[in-house]
Protein backbone atom coordinates (compact mmCIF):
# COMPACT_ATOMS: atom_id res chain seq x y z
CA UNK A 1 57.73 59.15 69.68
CA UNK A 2 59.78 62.09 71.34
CA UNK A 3 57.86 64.45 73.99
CA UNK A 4 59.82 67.50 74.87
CA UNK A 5 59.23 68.97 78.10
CA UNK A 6 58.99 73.21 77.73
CA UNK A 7 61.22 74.84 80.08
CA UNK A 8 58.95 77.31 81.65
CA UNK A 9 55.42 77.81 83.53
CA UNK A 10 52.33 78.87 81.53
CA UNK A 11 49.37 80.84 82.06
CA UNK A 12 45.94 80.27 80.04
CA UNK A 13 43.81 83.00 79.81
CA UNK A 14 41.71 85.35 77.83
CA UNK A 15 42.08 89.43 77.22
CA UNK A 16 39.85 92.34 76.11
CA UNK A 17 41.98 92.79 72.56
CA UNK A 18 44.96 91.82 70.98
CA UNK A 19 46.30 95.25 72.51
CA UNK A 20 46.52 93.74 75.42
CA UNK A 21 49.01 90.94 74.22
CA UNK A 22 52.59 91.62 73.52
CA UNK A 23 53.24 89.67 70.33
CA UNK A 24 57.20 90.05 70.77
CA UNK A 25 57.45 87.82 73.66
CA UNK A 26 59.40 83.92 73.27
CA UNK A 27 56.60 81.39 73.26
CA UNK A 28 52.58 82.33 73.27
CA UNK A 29 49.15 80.83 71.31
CA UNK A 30 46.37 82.74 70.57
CA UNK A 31 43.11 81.96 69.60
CA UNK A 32 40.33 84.42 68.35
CA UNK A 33 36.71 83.14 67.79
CA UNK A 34 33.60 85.22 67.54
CA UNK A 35 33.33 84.32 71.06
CA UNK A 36 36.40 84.85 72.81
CA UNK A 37 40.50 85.70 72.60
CA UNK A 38 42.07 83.18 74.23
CA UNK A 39 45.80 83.09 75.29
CA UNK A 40 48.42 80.70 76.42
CA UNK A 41 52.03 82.22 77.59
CA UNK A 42 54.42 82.06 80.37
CA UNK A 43 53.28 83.15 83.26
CA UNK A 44 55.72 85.85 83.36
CA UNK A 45 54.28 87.27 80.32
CA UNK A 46 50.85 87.51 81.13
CA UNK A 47 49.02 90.61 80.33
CA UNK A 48 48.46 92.46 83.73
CA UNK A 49 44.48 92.89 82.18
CA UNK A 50 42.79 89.13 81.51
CA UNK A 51 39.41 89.14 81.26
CA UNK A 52 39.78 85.29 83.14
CA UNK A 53 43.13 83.86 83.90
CA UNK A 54 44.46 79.97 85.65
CA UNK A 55 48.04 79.85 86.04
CA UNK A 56 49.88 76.17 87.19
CA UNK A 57 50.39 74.70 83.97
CA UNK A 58 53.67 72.99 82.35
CA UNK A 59 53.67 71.52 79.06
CA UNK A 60 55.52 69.62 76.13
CA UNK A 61 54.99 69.46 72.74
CA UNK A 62 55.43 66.15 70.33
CA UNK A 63 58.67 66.53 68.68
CA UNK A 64 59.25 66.89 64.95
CA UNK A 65 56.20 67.74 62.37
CA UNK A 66 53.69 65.93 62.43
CA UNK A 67 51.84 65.07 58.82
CA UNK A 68 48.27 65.53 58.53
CA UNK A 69 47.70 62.21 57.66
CA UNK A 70 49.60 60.78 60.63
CA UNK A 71 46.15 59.99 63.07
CA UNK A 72 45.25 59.67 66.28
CA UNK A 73 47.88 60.88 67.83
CA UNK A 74 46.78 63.42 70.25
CA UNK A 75 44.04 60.83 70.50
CA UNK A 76 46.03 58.23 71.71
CA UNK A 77 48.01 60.48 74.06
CA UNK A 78 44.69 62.48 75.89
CA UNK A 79 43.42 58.47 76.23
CA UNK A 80 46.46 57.67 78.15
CA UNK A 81 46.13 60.92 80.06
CA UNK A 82 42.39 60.44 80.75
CA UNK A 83 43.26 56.92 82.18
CA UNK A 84 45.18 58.09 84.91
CA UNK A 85 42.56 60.93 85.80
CA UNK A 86 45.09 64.26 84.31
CA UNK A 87 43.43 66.74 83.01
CA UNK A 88 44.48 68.98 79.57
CA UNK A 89 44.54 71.29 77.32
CA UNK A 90 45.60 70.70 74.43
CA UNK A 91 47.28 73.40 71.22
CA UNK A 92 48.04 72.77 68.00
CA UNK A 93 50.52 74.29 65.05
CA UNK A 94 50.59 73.61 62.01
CA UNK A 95 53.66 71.44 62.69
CA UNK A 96 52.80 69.56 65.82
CA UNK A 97 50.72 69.44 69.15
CA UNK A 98 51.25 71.01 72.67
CA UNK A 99 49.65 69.42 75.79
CA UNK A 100 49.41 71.42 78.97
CA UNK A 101 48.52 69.52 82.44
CA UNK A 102 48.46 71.58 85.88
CA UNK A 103 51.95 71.48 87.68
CA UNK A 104 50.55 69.24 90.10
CA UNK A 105 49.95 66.50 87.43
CA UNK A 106 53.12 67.09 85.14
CA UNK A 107 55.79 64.36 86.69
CA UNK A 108 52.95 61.55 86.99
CA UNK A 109 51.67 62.77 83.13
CA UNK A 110 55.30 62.36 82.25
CA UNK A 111 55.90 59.03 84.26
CA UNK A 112 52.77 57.09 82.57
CA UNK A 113 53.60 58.13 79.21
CA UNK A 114 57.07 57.22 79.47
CA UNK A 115 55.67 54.03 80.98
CA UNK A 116 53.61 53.91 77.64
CA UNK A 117 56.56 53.62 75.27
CA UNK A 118 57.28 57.69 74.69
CA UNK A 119 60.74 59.28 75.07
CA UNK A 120 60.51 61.86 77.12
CA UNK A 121 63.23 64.79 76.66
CA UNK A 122 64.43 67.57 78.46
């Protein structure tokens, strides 16, 4: 399995409204509940107004789609993560899954899951 590294630092956070959120920007999530909106962008697109915000992270994203029948993956990838002590957070499409890890963590995150079997590309 292919994990593409995404060429840019991200910010998770959460705003007031979707006002606050510029929708025409390259690469964002966002998540509404009845309890929050939550955001992930590049850094340099955060909102200047977050209601909370924790910059640091990097991410990649499983490449190709991913069937709904195909299980376990993101299972199988947070296990190997959680075995080395890296932290994530974790986004989904409807084509495929994104996992974030802090900066810090990225190259080791990378390293064990290459170590693992995955491709890693850039």
């Amino acid at each position: 399995m292919k994990l593409k590294k995404l060429p840019y630092d991200l910010t998770v956070c959460k705003v007031a409204s979707l006002a606050d959120v510029d929708l025409n920007t390259e690469f964002f999530f966002l998540g509404k509940t009845d309890e929050e909106l939550s955001l992930v962008c590049r850094t340099e697109d955060t909102p200047e107004d977050t209601t909370e915000r924790d910059d640091g992270w990097k991410g990649f994203r499983i490449e190709g789609v991913l069937e709904f029948s195909m299980i376990g993956i993101l299972s199988k990838l947070s296990g190997i993560l959680a075995e080395h002590e890296i932290g994530l957070f974790a986004v989904s499409t409807y084509n495929t899954d994104y996992i974030l890890v802090k900066e810090e963590n990225f190259t080791e995150a990378l390293e064990v899951l290459a170590a693992e079997g995955y491709t890693i590309v850039e």
